[in-house]
Protein backbone atom coordinates (compact mmCIF):
# COMPACT_ATOMS: atom_id res chain seq x y z
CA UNK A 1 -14.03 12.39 -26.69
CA UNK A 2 -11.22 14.40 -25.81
CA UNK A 3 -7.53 13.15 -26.10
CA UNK A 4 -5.99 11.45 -23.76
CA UNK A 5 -3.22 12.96 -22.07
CA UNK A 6 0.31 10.46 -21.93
CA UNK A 7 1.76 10.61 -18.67
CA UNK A 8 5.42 9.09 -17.00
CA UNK A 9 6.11 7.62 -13.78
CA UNK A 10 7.54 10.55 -12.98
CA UNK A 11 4.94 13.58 -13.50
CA UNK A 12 2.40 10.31 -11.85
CA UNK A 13 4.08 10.39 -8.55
CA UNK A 14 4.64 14.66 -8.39
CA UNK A 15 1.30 16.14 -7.33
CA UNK A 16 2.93 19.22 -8.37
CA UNK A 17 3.88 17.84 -12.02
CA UNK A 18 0.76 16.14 -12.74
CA UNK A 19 -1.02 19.48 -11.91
CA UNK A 20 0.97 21.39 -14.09
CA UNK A 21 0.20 19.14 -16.68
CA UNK A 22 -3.15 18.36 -16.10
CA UNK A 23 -4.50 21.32 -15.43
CA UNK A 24 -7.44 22.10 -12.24
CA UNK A 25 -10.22 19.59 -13.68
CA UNK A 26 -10.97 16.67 -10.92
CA UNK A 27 -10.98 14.06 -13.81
CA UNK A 28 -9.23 13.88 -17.25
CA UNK A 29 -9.01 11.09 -19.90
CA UNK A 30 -5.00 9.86 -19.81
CA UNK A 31 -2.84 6.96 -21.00
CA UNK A 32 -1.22 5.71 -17.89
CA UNK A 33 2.73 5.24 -18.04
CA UNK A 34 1.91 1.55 -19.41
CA UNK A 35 0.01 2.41 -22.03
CA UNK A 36 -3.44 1.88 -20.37
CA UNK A 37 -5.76 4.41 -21.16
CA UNK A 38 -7.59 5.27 -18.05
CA UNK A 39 -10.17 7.84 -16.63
CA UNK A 40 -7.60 9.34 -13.95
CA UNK A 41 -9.59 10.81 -11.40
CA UNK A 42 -7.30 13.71 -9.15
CA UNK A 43 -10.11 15.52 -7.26
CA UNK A 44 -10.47 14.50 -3.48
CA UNK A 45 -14.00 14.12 -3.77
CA UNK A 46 -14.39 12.86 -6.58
CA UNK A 47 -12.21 10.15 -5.86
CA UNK A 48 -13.91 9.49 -2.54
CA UNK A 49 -17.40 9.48 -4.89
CA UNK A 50 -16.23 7.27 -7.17
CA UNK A 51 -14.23 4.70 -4.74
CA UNK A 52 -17.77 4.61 -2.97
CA UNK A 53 -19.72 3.88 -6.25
CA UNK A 54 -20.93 0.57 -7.17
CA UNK A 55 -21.05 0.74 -10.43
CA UNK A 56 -17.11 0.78 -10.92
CA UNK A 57 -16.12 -2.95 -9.81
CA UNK A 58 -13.01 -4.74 -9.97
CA UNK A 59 -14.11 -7.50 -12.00
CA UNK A 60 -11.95 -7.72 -15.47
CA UNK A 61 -15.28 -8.92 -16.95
CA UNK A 62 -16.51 -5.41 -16.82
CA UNK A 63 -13.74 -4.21 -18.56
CA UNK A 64 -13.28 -3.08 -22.49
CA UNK A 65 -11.92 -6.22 -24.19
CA UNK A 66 -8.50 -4.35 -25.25
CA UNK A 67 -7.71 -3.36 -21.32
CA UNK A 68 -7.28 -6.89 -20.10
CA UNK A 69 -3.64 -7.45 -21.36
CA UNK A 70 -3.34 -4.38 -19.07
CA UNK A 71 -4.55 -6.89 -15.99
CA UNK A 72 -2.39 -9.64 -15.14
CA UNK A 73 -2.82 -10.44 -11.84
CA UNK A 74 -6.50 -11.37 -13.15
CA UNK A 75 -5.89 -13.60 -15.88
CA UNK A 76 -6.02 -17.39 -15.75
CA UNK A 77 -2.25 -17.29 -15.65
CA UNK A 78 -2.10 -16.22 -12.05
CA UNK A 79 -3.28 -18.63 -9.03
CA UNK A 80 -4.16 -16.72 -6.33
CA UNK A 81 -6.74 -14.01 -7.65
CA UNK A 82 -9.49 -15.00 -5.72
CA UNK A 83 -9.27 -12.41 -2.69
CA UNK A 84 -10.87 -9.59 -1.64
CA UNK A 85 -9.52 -6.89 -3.61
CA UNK A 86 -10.37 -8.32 -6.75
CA UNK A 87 -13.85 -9.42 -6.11
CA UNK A 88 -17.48 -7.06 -6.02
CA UNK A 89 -19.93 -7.68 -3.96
CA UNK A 90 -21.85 -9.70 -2.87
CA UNK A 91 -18.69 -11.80 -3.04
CA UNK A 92 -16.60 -9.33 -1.38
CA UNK A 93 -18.49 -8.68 1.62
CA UNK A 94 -18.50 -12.39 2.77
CA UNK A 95 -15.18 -12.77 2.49
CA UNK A 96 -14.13 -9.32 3.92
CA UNK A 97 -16.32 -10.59 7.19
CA UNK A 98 -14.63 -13.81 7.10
CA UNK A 99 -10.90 -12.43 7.24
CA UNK A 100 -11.64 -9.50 9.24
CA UNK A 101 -12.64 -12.28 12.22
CA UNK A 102 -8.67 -14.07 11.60
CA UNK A 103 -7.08 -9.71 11.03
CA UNK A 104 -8.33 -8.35 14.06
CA UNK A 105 -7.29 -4.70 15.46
CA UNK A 106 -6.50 -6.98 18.54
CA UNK A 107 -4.42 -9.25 16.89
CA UNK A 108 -2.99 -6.29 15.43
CA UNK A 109 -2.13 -4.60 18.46
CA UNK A 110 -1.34 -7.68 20.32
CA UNK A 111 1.92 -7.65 17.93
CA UNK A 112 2.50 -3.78 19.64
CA UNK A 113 5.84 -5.02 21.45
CA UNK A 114 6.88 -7.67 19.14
CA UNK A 115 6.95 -4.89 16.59
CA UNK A 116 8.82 -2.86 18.84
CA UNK A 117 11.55 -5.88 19.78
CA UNK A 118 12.57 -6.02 15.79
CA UNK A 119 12.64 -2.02 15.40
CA UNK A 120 15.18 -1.98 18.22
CA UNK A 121 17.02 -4.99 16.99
CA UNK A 122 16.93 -3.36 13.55
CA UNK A 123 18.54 0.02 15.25
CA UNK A 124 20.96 -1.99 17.08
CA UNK A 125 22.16 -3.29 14.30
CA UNK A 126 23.13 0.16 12.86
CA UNK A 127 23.86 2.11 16.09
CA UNK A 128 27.22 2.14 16.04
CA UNK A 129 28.02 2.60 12.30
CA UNK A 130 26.85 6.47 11.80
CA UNK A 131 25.51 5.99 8.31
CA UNK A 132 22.89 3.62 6.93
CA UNK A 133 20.67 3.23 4.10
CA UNK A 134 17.09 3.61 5.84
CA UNK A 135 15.48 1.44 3.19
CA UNK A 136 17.55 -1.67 3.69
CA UNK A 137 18.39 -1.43 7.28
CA UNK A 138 14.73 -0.44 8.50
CA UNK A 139 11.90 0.44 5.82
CA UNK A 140 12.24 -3.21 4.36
CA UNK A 141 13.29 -5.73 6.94
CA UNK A 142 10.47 -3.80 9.26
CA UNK A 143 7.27 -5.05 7.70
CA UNK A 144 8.25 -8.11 6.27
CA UNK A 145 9.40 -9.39 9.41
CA UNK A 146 5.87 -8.27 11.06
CA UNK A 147 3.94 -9.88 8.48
CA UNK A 148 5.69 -13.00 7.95
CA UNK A 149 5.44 -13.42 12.01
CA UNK A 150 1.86 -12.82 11.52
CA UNK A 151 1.07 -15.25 9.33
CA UNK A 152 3.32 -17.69 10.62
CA UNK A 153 5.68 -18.30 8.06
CA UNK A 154 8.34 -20.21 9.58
CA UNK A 155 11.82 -18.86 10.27
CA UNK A 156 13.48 -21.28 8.42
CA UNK A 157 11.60 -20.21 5.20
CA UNK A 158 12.06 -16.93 5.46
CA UNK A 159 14.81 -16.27 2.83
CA UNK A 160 13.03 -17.87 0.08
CA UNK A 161 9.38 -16.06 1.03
CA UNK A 162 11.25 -12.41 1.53
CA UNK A 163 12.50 -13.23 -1.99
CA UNK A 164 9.61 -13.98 -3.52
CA UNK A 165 7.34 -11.36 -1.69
CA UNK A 166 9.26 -8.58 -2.82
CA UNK A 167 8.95 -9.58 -6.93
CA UNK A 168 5.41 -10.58 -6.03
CA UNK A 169 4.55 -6.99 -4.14
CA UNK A 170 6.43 -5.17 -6.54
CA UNK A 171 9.24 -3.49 -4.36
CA UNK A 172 11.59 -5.40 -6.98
CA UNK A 173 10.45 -3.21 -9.53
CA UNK A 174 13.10 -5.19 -11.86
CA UNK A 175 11.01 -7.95 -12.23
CA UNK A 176 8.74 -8.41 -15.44
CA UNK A 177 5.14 -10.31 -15.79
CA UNK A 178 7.30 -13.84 -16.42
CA UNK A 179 8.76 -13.53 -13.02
CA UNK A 180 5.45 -12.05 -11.56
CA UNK A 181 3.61 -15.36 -12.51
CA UNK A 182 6.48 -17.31 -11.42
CA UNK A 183 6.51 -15.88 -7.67
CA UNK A 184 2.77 -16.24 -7.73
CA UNK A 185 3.17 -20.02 -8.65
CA UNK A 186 5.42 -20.63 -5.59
CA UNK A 187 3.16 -18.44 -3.13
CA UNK A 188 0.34 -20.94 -4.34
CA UNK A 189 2.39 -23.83 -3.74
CA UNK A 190 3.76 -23.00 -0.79
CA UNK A 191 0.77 -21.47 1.11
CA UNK A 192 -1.18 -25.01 0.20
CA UNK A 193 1.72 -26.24 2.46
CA UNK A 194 1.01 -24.02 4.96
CA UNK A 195 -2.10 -24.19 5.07
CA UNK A 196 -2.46 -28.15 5.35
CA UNK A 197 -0.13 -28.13 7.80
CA UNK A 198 -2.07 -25.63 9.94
CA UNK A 199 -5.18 -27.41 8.93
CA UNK A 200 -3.69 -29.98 11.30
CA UNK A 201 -1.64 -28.56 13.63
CA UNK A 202 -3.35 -24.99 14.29
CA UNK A 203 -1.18 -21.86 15.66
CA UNK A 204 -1.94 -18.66 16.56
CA UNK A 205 -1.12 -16.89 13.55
CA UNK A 206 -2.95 -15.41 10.63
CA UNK A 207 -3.17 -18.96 8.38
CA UNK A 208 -4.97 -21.08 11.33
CA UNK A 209 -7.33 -17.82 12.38
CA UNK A 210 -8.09 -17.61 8.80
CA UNK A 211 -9.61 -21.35 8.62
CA UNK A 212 -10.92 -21.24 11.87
CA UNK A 213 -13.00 -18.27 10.46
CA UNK A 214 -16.63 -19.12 9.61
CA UNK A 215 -20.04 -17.63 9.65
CA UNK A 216 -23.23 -20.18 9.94
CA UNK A 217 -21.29 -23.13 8.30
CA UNK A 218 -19.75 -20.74 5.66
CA UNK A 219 -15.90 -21.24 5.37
CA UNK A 220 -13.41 -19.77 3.29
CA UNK A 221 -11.87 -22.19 0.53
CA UNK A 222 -8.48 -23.18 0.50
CA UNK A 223 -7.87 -21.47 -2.61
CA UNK A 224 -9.16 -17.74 -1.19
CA UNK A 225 -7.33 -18.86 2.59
CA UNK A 226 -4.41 -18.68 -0.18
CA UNK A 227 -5.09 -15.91 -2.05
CA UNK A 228 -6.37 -13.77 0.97
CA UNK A 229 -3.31 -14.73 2.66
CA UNK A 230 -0.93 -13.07 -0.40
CA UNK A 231 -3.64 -10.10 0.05
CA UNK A 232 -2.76 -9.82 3.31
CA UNK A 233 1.57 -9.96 2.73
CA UNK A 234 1.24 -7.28 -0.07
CA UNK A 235 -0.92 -4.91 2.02
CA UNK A 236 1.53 -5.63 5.33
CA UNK A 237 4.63 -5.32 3.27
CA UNK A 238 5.09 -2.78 0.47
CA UNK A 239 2.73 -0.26 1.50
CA UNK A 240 4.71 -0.23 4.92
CA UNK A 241 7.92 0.01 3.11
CA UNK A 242 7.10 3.46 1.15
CA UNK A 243 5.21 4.32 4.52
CA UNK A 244 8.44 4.29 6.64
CA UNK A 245 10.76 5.38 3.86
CA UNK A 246 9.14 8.04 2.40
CA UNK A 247 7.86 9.29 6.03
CA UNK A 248 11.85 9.37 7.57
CA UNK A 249 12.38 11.66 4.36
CA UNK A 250 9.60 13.82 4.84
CA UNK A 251 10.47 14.24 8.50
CA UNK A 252 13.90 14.89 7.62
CA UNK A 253 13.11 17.64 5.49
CA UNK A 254 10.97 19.19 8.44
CA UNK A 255 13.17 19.25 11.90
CA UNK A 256 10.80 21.38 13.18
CA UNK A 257 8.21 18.33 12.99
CA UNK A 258 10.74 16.23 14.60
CA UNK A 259 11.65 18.30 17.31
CA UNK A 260 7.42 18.13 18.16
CA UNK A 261 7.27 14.68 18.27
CA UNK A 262 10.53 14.39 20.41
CA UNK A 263 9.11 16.77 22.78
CA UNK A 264 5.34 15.34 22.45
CA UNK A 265 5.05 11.87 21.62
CA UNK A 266 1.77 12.11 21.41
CA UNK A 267 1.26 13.50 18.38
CA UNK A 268 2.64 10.44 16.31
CA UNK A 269 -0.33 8.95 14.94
CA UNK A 270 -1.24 12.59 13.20
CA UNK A 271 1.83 12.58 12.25
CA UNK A 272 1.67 9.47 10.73
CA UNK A 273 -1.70 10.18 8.43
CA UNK A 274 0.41 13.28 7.51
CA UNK A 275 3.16 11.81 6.15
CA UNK A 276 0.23 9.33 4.38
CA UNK A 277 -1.13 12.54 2.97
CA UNK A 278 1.98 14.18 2.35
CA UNK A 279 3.37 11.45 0.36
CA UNK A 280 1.08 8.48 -0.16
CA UNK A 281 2.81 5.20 -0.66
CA UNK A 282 0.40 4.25 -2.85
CA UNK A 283 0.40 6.38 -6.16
CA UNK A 284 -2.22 5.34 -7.25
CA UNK A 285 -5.71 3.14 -7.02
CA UNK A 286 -6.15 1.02 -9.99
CA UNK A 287 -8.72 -1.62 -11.79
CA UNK A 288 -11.64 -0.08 -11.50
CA UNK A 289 -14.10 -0.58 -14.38
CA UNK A 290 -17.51 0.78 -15.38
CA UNK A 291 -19.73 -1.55 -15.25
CA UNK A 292 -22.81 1.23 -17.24
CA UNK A 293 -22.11 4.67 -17.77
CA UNK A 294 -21.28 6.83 -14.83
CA UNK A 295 -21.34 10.78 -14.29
CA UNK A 296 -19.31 12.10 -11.60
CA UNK A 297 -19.87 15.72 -11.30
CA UNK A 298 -20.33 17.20 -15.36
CA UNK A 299 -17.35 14.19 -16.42
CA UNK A 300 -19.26 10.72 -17.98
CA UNK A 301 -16.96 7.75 -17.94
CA UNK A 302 -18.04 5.36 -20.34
CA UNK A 303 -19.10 1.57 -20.06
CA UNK A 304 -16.35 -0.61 -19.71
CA UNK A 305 -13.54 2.60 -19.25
CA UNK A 306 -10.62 1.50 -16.62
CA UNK A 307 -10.75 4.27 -13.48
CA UNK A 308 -8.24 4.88 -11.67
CA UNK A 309 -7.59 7.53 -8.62
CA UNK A 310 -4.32 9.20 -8.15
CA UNK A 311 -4.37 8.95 -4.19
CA UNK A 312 -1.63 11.37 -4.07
CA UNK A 313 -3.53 14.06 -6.03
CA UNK A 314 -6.37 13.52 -4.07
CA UNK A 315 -4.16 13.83 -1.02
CA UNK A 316 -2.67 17.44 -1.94
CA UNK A 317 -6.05 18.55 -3.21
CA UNK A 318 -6.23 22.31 -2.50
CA UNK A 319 -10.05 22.46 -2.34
CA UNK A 320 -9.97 19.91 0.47
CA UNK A 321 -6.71 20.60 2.08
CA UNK A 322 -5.17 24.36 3.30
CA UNK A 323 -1.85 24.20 2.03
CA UNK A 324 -1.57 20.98 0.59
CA UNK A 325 2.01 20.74 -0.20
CA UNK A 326 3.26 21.56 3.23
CA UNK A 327 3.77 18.88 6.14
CA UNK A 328 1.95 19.81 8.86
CA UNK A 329 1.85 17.08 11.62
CA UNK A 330 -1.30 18.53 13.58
CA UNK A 331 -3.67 18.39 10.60
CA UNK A 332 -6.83 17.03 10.43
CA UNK A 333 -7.42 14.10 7.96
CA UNK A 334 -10.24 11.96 9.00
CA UNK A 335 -12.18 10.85 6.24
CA UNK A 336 -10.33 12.41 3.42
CA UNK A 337 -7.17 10.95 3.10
CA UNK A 338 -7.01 8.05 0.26
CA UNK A 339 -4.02 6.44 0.94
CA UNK A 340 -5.01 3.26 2.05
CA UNK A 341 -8.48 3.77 -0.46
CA UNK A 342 -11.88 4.48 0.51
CA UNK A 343 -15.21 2.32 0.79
CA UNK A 344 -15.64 -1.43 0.89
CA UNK A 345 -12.18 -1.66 -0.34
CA UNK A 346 -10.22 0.31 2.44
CA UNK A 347 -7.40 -1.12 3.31
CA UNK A 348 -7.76 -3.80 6.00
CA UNK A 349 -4.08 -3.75 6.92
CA UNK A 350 -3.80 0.10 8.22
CA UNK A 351 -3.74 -0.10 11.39
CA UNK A 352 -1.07 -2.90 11.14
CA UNK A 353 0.87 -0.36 8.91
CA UNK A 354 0.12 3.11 11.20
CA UNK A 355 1.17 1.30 13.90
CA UNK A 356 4.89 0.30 12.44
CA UNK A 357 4.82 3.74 11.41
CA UNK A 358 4.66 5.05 14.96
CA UNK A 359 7.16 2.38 16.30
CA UNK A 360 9.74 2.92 13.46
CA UNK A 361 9.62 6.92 13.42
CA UNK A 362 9.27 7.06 17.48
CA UNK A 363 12.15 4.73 17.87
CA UNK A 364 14.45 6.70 15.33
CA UNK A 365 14.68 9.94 16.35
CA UNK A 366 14.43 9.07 20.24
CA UNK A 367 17.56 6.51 19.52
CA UNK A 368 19.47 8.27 17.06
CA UNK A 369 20.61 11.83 17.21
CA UNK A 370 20.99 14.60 14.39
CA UNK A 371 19.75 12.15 11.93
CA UNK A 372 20.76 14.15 8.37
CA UNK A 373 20.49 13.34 4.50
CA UNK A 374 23.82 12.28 3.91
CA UNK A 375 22.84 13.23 0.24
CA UNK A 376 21.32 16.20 -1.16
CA UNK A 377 17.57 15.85 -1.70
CA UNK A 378 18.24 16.23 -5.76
CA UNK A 379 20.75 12.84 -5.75
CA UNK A 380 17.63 10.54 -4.38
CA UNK A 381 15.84 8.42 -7.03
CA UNK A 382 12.73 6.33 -6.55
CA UNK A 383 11.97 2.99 -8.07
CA UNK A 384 9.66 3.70 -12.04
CA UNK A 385 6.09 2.69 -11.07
CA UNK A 386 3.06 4.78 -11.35
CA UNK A 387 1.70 2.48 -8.62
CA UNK A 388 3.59 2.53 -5.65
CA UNK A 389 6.02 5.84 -4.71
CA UNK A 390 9.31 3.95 -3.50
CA UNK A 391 12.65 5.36 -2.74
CA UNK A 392 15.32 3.22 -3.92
CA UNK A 393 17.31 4.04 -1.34
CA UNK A 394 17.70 6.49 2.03
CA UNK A 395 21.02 7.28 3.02
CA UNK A 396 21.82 9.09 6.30
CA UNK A 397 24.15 9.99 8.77
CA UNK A 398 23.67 9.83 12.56
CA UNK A 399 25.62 10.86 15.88
């Protein structure tokens, strides 16, 4: 077996980097920046083969005995594992059914002008200064406002659950596995809360459609109402934050693109799965393990090997994309772009997310004028994880 190839956060998150070091194969054995050593999988593809395989399951029973310590969120340590991302079918399908009848693209796009009312609110509050950090003033109070209204968190406990979410989702990349646990503890606890009280006293909001849900007498437990729920603020929430954040940059860098979408509104929701493609939020798709050997193309990955697809590889893949590396807002991306994943687990909340990327990048530049880096591109740093692709911050200046 070939050596594996040791790669930091950094070269992870540069399509360009990881290329360079990597070389033109679609797969390679690696040792992720944690340590974990991984099948990394960078073909477009091949990724899409693989996601769609069902022989690589989530499970942590499939995997090699010395990865688990690489797995915390699945260990006994950590409440609320029992959602949909972690589970195979034919587990996974019945409770995908059962959540997608509470997360409805209706319920989704019911939220359209409520989304809208907190952008504006958000740009009001910055308006008149001329200079703002885009992370804090819009790419993070955005989503988790939207999500927390959508699953009816009340407004009194929303200092505590913002707090909490962002250790939890990871955009307090800070935090280590003692805190990780700790926030999942409180989630537990306080979603149980929740969830009695909306047991009894139903609303329309994400926690009441969720037990409402059923199919021929088949509910969802308490326990995966729970852990569904914390699914469903970690999809809404971080991927939204590096979607906003990392789109305004991306944009910023291309005026040309802006000036389109000023003149064409139109085009926003291709530009949108652009700035997906261009720079994922997600770095990469993790915990996938072999459950019996499986050949993808001439490349074997062995029983119990962890597989893992670098989405934003796959996104800049030259044999799938013309030009990868440029931004090009009228591309077409249906069916090939990974950021939100690929087969049974796609990503349930993307339209949620696409459509707060619409509001927040339509409301932006039609608001503010000659919105400019107020930094070079060189002086911006982004948050060390190999998973997500988060600016730490987004300063710019504004007429």
């Amino acid at each position: 077996m070939a050596d594996r190839v040791a790669l930091t956060s950094e070269v992870y998150a540069d399509p360009l980097a990881l290329a360079e070091k990597l070389g033109t194969a679609p797969i390679h054995r690696v040792e992720l920046p944690d340590g974990m050593p991984s099948v990394l999988i960078t073909g477009n593809r091949e990724a899409r083969e693989a996601l769609a395989d069902p022989r690589l399951v989530r499970s942590i029973t499939a995997a090699a005995p010395e990865l688990h310590k690489y797995h915390p969120l699945a260990s006994d340590a950590y409440p609320l594992s029992r959602h949909m991302l972690f589970t195979d079918p034919p587990d996974h399908a019945r409770a995908r059914r059962l959540v997608s009848k509470a997360f409805t693209r209706r319920r989704v796009e019911k939220m359209r002008p409520r989304v809208q009312e907190i952008t504006d609110g958000l740009i009001d509050a910055i308006a008149p200064l001329g200079s703002a950090d885009l992370v804090q003033a819009l790419a993070l109070p955005l989503p988790i406002a939207v999500i927390s209204e959508m699953l009816g968190v009340p407004f009194e406990d929303r200092v505590d659950f913002e707090r909490h979410a962002e250790t939890l989702t990871g955009i307090n990349a800070s935090a280590g596995f003692d805190a990780i646990i700790e926030a999942g503890h409180w989630f537990d606890g306080y979603l149980a809360e929740l969830v009695a009280r909306r047991t009894v006293e139903p609303r329309d909001d994400l926690i009441s459609a969720m037990i409402a849900a059923q199919e021929q007498d088949d509910r969802l437990t308490d326990l995966e109402i729970r852990s569904n729920a914390l699914l469903l603020l970690s999809a809404g929430f971080e991927t939204t934050v590096n979607l906003v954040a990392n789109g305004v940059l991306a944009l910023l860098r291309n005026p040309a693109a802006v000036a389109s979408l000023q003149a064409d509104p139109s085009l926003m929701p291709g530009a949108v799965d652009e700035v997906l493609r261009f720079d994922s939020p997600v770095s990469s798709i993790t915990y996938h393990f072999a459950r019996e050997a499986v050949t993808i193309g001439d490349f074997e990955i062995q029983p119990g090997e962890h597989v893992v697809i670098s989405a934003a590889a796959a996104n800049h893949d030259p044999a799938v994309f013309t030009d990868p590396h440029r931004l090009d807002i009228r591309r077409e991306t249906t069916g090939q772009l990974l950021s939100f994943s690929h087969g049974i687990h796609f990503c349930l909340g993307a339209p949620l997310a696409r459509l707060e990327g619409e509001i927040a990048f339509g409301t932006l530049f039609s608001r503010l004028k000659d919105v400019t880096l107020a930094v070079p591109v060189s002086e911006l740093t982004w948050k060390p994880s190999f998973v997500l692709h988060r600016l730490s911050s987004l300063p710019v200046t504004f007429a």
